[in-house]
PDB file of N, CA and C in Angstrom:
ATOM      1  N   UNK A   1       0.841  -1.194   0.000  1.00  0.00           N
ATOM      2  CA  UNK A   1       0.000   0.000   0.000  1.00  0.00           C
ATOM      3  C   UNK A   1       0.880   1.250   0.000  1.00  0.00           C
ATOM      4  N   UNK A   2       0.415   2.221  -0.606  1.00  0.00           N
ATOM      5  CA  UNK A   2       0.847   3.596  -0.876  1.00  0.00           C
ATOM      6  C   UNK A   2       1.072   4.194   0.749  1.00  0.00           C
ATOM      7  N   UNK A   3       2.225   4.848   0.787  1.00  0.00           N
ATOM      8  CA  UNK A   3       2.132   5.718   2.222  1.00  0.00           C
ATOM      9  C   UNK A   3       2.023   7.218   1.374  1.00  0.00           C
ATOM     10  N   UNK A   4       0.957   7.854   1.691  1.00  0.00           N
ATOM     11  CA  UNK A   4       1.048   9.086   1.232  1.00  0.00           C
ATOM     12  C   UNK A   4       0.748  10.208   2.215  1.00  0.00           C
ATOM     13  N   UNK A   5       0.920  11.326   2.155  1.00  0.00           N
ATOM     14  CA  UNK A   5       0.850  12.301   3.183  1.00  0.00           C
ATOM     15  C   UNK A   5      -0.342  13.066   2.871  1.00  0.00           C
ATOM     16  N   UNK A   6      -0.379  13.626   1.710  1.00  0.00           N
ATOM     17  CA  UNK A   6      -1.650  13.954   0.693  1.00  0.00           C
ATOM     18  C   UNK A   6      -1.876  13.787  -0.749  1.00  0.00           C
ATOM     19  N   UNK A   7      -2.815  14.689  -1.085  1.00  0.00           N
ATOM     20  CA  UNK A   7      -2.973  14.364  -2.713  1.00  0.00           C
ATOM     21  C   UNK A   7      -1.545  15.075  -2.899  1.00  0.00           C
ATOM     22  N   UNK A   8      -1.936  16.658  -2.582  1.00  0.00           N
ATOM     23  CA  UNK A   8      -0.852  17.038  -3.053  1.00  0.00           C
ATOM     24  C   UNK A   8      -0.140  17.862  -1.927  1.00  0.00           C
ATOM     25  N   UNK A   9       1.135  18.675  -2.036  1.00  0.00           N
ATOM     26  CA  UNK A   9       2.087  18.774  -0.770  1.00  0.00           C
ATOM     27  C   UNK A   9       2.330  20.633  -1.227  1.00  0.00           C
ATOM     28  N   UNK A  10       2.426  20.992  -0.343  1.00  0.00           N
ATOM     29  CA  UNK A  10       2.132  22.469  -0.856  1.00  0.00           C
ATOM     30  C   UNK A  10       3.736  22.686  -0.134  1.00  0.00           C
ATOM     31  N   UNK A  11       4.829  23.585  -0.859  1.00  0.00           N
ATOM     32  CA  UNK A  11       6.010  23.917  -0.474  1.00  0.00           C
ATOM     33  C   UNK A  11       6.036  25.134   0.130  1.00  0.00           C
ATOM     34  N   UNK A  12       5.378  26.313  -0.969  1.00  0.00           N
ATOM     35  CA  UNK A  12       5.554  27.293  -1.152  1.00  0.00           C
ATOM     36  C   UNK A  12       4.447  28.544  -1.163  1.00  0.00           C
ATOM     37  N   UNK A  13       3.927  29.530  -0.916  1.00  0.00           N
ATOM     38  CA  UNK A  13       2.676  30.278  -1.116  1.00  0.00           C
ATOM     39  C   UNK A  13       3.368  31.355  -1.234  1.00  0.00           C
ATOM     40  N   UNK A  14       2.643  32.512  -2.228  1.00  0.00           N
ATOM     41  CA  UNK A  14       2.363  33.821  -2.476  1.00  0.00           C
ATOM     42  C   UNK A  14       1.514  34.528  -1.884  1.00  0.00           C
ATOM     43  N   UNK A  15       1.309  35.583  -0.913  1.00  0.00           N
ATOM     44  CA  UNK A  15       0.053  35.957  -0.399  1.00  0.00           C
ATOM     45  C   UNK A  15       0.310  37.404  -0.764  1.00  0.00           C
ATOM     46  N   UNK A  16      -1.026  37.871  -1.000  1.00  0.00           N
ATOM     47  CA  UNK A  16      -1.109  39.314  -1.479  1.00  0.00           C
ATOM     48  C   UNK A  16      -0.505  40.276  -0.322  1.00  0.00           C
ATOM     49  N   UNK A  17      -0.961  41.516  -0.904  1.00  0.00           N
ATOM     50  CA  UNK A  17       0.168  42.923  -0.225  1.00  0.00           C
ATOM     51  C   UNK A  17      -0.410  42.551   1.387  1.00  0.00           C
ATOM     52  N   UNK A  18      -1.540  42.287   1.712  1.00  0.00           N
ATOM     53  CA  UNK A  18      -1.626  42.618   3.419  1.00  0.00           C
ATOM     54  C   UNK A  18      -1.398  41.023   4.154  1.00  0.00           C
ATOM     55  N   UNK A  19      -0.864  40.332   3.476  1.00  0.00           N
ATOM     56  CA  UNK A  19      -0.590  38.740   4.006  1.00  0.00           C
ATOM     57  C   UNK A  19      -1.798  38.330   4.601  1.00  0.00           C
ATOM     58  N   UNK A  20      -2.945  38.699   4.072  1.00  0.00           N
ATOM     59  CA  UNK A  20      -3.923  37.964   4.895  1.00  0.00           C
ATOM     60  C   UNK A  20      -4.770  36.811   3.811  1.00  0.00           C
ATOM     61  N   UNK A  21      -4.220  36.820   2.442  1.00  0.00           N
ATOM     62  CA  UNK A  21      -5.346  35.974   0.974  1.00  0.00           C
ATOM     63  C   UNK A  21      -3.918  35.411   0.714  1.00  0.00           C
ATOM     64  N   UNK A  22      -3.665  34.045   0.100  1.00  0.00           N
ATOM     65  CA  UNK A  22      -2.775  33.445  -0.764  1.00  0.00           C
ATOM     66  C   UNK A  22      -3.168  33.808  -1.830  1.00  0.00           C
ATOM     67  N   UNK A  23      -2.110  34.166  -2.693  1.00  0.00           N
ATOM     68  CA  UNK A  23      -2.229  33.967  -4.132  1.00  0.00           C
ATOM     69  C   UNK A  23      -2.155  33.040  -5.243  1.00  0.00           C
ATOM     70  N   UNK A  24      -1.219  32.357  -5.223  1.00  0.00           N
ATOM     71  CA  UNK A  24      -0.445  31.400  -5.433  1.00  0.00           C
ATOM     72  C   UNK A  24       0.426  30.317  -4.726  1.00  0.00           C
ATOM     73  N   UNK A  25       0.142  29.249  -4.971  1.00  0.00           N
ATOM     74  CA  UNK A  25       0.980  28.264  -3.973  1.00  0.00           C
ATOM     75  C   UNK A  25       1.784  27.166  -4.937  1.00  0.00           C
ATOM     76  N   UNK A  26       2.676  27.049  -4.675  1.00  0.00           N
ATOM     77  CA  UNK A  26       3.212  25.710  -5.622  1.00  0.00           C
ATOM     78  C   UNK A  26       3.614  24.827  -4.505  1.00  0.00           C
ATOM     79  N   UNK A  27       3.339  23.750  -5.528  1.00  0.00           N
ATOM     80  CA  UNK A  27       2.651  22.163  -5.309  1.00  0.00           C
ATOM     81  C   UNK A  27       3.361  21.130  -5.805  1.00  0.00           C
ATOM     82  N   UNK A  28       3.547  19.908  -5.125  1.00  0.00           N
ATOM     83  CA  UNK A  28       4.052  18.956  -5.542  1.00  0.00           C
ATOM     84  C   UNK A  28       3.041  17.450  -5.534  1.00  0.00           C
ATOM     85  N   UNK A  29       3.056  16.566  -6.818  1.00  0.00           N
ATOM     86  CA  UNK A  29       1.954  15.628  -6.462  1.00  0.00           C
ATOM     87  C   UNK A  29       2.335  14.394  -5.486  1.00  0.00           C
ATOM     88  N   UNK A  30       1.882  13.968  -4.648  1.00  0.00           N
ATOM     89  CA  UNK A  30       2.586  13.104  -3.861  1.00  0.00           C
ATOM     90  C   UNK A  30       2.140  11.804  -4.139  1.00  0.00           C
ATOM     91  N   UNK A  31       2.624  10.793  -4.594  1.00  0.00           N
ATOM     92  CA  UNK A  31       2.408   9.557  -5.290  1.00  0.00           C
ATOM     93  C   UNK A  31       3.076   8.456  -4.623  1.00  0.00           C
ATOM     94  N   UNK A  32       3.196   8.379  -3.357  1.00  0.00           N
ATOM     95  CA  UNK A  32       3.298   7.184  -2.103  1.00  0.00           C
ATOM     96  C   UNK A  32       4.485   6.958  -2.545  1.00  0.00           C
ATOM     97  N   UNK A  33       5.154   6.859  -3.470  1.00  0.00           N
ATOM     98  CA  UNK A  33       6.693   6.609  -3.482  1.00  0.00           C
ATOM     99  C   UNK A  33       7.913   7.781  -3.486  1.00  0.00           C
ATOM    100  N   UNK A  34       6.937   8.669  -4.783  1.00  0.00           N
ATOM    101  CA  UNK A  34       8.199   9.727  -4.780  1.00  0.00           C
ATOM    102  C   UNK A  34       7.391  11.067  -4.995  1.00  0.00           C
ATOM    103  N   UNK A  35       7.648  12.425  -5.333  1.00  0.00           N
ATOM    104  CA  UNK A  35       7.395  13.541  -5.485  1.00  0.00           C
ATOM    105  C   UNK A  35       6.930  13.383  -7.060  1.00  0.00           C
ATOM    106  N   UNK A  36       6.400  13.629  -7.562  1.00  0.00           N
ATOM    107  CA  UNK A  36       6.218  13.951  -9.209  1.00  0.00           C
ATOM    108  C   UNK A  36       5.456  15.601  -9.008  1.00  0.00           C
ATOM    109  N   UNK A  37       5.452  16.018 -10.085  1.00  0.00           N
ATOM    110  CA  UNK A  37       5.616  17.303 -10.867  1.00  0.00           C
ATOM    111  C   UNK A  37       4.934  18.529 -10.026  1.00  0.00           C
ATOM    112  N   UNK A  38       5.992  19.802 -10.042  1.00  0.00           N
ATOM    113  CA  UNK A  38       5.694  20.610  -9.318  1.00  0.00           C
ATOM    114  C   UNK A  38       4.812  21.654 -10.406  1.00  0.00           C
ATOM    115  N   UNK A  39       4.349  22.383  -9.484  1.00  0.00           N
ATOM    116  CA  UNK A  39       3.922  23.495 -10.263  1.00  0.00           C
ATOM    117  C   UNK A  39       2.759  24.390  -9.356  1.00  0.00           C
ATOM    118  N   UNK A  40       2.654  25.818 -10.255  1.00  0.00           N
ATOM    119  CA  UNK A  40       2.305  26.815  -9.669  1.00  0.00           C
ATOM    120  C   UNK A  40       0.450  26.765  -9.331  1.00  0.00           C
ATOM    121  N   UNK A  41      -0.018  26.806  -8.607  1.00  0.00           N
ATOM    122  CA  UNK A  41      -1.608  26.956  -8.978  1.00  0.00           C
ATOM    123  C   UNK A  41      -2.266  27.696  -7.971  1.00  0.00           C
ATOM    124  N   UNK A  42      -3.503  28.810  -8.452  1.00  0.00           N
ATOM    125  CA  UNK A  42      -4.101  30.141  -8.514  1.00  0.00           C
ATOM    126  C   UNK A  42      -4.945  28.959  -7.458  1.00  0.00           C
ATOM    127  N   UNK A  43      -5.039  29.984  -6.035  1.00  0.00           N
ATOM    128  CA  UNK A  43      -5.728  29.637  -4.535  1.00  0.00           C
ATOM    129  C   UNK A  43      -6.808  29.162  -4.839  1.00  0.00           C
ATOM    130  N   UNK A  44      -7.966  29.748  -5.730  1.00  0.00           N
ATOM    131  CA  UNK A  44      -9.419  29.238  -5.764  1.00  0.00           C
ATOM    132  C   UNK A  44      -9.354  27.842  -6.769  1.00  0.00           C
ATOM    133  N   UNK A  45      -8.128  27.771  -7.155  1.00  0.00           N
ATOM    134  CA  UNK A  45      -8.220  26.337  -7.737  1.00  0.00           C
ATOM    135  C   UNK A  45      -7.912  24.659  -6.826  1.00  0.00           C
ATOM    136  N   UNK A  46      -6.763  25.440  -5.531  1.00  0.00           N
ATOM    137  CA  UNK A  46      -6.860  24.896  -4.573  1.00  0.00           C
ATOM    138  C   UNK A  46      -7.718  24.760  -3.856  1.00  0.00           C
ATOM    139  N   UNK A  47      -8.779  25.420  -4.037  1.00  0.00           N
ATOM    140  CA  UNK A  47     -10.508  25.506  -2.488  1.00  0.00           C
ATOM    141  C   UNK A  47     -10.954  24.909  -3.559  1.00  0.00           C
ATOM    142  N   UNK A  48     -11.597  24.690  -5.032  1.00  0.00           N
ATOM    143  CA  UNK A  48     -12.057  23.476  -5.726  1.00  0.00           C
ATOM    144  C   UNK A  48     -11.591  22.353  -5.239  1.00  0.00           C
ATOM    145  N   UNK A  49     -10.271  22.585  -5.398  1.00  0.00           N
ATOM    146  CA  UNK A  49      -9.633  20.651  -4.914  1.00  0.00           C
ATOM    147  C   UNK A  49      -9.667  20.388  -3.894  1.00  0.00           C
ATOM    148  N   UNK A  50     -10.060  21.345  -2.873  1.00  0.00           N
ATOM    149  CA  UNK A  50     -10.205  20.564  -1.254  1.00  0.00           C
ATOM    150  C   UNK A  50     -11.687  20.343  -1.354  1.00  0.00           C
ATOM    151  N   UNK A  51     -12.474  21.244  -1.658  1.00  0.00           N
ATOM    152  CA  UNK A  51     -13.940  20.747  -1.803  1.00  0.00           C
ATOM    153  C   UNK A  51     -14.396  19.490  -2.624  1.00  0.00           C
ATOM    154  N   UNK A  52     -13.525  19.491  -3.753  1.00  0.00           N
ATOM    155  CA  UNK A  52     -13.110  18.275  -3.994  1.00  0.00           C
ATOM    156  C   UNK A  52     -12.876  16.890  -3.582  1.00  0.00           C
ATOM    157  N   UNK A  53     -12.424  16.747  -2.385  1.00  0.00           N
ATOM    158  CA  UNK A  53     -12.189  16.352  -1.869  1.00  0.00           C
ATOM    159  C   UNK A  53     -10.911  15.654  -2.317  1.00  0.00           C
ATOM    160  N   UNK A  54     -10.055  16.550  -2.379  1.00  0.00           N
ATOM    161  CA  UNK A  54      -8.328  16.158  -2.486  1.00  0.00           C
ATOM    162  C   UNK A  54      -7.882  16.727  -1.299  1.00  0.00           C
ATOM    163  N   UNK A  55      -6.931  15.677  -1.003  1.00  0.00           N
ATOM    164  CA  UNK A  55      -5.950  16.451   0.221  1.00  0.00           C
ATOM    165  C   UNK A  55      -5.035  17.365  -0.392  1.00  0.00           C
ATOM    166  N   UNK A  56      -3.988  17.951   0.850  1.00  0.00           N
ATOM    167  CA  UNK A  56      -3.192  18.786   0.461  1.00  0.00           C
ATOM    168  C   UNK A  56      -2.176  18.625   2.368  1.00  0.00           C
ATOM    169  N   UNK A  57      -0.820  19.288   1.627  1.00  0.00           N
ATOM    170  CA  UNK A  57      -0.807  19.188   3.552  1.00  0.00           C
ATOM    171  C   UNK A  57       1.054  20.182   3.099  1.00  0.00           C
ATOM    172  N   UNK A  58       1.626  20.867   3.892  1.00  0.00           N
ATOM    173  CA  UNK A  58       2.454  21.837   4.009  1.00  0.00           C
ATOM    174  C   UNK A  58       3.790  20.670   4.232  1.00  0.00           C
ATOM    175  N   UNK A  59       4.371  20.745   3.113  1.00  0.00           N
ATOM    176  CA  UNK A  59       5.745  20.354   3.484  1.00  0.00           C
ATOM    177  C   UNK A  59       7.085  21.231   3.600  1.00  0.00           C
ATOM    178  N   UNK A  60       8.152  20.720   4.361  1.00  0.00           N
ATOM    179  CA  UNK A  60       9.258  21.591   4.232  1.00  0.00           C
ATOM    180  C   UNK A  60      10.507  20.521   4.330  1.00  0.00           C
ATOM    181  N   UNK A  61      11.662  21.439   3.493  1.00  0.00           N
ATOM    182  CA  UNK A  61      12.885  20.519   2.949  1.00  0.00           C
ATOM    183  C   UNK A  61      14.083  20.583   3.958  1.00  0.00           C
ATOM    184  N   UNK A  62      14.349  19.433   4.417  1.00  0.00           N
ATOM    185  CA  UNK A  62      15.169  19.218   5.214  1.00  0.00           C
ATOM    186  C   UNK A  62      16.446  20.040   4.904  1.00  0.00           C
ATOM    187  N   UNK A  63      17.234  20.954   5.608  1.00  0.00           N
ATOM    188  CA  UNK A  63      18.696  21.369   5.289  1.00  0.00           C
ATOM    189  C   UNK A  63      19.683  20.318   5.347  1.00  0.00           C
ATOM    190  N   UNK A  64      20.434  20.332   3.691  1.00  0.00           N
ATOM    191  CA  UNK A  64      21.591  19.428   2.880  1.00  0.00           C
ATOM    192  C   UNK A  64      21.055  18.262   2.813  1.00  0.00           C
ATOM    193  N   UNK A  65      19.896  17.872   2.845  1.00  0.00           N
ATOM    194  CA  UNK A  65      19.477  16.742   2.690  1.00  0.00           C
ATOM    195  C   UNK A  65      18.415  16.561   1.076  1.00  0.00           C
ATOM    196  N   UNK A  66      17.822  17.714   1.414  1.00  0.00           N
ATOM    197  CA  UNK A  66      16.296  18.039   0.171  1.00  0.00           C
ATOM    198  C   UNK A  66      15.341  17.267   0.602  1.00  0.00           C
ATOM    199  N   UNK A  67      15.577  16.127   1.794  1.00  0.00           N
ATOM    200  CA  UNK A  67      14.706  15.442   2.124  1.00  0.00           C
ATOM    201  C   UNK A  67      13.196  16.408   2.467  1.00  0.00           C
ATOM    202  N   UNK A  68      12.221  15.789   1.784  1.00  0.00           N
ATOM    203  CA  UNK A  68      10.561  16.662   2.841  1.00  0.00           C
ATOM    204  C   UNK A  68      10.469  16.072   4.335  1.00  0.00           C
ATOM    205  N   UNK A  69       9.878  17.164   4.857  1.00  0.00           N
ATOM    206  CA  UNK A  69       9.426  16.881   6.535  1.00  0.00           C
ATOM    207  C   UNK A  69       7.992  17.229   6.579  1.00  0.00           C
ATOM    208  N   UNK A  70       6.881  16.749   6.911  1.00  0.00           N
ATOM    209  CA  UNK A  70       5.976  16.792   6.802  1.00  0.00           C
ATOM    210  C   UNK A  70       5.510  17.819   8.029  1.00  0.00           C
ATOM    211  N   UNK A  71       5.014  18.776   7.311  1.00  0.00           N
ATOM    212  CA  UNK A  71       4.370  19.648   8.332  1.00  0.00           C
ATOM    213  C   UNK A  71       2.554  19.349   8.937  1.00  0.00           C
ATOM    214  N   UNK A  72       1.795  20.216   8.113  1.00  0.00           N
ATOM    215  CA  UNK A  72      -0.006  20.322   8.908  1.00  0.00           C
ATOM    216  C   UNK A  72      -0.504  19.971   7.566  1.00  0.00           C
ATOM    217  N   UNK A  73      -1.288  18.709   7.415  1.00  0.00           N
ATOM    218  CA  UNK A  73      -2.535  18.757   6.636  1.00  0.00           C
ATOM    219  C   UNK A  73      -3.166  20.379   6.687  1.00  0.00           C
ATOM    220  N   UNK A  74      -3.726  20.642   5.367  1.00  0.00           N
ATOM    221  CA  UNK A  74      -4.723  21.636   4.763  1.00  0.00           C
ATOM    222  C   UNK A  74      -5.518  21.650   4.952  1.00  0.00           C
ATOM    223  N   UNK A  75      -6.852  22.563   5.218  1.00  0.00           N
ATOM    224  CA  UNK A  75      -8.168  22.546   5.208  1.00  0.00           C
ATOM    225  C   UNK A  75      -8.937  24.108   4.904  1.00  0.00           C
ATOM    226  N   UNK A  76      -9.874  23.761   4.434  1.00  0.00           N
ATOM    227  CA  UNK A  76     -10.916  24.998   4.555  1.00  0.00           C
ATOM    228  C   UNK A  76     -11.296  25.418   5.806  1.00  0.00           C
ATOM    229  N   UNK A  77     -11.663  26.513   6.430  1.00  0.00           N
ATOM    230  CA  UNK A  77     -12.197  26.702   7.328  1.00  0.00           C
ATOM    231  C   UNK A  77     -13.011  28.265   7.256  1.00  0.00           C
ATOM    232  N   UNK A  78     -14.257  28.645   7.611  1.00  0.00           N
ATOM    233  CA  UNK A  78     -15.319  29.409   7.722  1.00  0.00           C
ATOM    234  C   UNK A  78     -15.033  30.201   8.482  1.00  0.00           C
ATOM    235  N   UNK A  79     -14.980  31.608   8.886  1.00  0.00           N
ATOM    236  CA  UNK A  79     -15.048  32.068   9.814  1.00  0.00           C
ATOM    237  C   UNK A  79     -15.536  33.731   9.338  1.00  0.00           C
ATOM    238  N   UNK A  80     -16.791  34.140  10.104  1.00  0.00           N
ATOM    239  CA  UNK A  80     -17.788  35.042   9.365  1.00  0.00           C
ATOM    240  C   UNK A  80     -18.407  34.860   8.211  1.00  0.00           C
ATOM    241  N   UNK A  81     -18.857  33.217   7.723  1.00  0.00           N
ATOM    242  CA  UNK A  81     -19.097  33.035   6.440  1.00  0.00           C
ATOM    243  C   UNK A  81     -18.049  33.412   5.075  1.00  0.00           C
ATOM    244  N   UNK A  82     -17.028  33.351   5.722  1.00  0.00           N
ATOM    245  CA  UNK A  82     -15.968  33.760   4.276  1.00  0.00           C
ATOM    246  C   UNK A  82     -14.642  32.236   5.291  1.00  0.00           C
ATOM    247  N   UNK A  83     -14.361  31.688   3.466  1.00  0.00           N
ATOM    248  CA  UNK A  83     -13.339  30.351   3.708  1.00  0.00           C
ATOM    249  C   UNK A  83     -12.204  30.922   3.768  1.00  0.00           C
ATOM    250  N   UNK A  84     -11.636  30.398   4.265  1.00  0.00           N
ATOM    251  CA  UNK A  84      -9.978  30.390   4.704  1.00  0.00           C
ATOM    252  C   UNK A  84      -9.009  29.466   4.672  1.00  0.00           C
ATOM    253  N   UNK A  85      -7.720  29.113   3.848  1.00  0.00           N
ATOM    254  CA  UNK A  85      -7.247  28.140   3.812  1.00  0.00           C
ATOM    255  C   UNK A  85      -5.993  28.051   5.331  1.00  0.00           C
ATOM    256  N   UNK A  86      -5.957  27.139   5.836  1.00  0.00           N
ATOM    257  CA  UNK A  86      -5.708  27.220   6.780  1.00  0.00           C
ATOM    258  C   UNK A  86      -4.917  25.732   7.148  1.00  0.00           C
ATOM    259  N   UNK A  87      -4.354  25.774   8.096  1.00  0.00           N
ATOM    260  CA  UNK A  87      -3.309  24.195   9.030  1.00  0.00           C
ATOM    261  C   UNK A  87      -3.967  24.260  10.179  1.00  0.00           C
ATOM    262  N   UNK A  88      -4.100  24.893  10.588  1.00  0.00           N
ATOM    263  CA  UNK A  88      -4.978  24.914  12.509  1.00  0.00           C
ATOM    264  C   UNK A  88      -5.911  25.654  12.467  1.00  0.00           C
ATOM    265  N   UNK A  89      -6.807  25.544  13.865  1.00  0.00           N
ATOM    266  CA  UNK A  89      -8.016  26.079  14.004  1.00  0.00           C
ATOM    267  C   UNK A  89      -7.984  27.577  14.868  1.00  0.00           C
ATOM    268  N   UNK A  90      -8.233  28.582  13.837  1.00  0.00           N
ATOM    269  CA  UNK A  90      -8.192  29.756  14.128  1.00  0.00           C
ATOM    270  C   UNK A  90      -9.519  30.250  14.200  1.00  0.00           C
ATOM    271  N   UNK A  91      -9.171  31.169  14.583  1.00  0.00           N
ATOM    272  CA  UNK A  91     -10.927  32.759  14.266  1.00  0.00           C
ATOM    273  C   UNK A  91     -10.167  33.575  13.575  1.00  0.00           C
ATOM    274  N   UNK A  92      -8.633  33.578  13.250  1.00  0.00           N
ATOM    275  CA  UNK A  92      -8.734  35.096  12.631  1.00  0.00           C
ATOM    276  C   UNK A  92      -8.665  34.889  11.195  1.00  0.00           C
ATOM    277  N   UNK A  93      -9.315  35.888  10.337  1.00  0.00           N
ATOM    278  CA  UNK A  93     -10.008  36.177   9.159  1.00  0.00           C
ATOM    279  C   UNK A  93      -8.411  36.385   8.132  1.00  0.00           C
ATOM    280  N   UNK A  94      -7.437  35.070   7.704  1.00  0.00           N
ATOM    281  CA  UNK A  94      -7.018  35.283   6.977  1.00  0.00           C
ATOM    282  C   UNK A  94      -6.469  33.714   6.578  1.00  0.00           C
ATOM    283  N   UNK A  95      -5.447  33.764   5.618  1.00  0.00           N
ATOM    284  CA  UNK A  95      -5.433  32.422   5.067  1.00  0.00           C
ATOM    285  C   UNK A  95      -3.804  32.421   5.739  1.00  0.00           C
ATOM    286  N   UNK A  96      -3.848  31.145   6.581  1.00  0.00           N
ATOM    287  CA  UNK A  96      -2.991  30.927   7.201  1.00  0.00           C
ATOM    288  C   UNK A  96      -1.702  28.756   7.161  1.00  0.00           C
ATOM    289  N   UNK A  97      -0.664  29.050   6.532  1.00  0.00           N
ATOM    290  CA  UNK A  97      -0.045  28.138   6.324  1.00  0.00           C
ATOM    291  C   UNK A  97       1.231  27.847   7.204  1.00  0.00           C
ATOM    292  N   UNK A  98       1.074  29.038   8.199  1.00  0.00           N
ATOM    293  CA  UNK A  98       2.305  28.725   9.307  1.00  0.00           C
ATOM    294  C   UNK A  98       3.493  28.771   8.753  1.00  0.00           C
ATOM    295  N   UNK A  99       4.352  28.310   9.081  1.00  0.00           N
ATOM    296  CA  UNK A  99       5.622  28.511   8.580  1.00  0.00           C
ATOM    297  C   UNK A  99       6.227  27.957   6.901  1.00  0.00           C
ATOM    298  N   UNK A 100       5.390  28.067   5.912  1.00  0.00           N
ATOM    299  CA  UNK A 100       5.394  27.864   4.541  1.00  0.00           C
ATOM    300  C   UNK A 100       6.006  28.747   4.287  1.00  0.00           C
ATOM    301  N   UNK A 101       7.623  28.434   3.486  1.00  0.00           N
ATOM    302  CA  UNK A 101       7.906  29.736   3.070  1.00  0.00           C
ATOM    303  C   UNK A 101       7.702  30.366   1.947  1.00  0.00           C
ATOM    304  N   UNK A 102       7.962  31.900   1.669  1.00  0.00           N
ATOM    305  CA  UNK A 102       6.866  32.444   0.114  1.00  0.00           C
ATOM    306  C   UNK A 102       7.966  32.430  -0.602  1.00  0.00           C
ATOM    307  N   UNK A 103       7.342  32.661  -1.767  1.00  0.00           N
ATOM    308  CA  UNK A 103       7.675  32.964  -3.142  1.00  0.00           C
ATOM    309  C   UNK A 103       7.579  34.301  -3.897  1.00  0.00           C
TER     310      UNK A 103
END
C-alpha cells in the first residue's frame, strides 16, 4: 500500500500585499513513493480541490538533505461566512499556512 501524506504537498505560497489571501501556492503531487511534478496553482483552484475532496498538507525541505518533513494537513475553514485556507483552528479572518515559506 501507498504511504502518502496527501494528494498534493504544498512547499511554497504567495500571499497578497496585506498577508492575509494566498495567491499562489506551488505544489508537488505526492504519489506514495516519490514527489512527481511541481507546479504553480491560482488559490481558488486549490478551495475546488479541497472541496473536492483532495488532500493537500504543508511540506518543508530538510537542510543538505532536500529530504521533505511533513508539516499540517490543509483545510478549509469558515469564519464570518468567508473560507480560509488554513493548518490549525483559528478565528482570525485570513489564510494561514504557518511557517510555509513564500515565493
Amino acid at each position: 500500500m501507498e504511504d502518502r501524506w496527501a494528494d498534493y504537498l504544498t512547499y511554497e505560497a504567495r500571499f497578497d500585499a496585506t498577508q492575509t489571501r494566498i495567491i499562489r501556492l506551488r505544489l508537488a503531487i505526492d504519489n506514495g513513493i516519490a514527489v512527481d511534478e511541481s507546479g504553480e496553482y491560482l488559490r481558488q483552484d486549490v478551495v475546488s480541490a479541497i472541496k473536492g475532496d483532495s488532500t493537500f498538507a504543508t511540506v518543508f525541505q530538510g537542510p543538505g538533505t532536500g529530504d521533505g518533513t511533513f508539516g499540517h494537513q490543509v483545510f478549509l475553514a469558515a469564519v464570518n461566512g468567508v473560507e480560509y485556507v488554513e493548518i490549525g483552528e483559528s478565528a482570525s479572518e485570513k489564510d494561514d499556512l504557518g511557517d510555509t515559506p513564500s515565493f
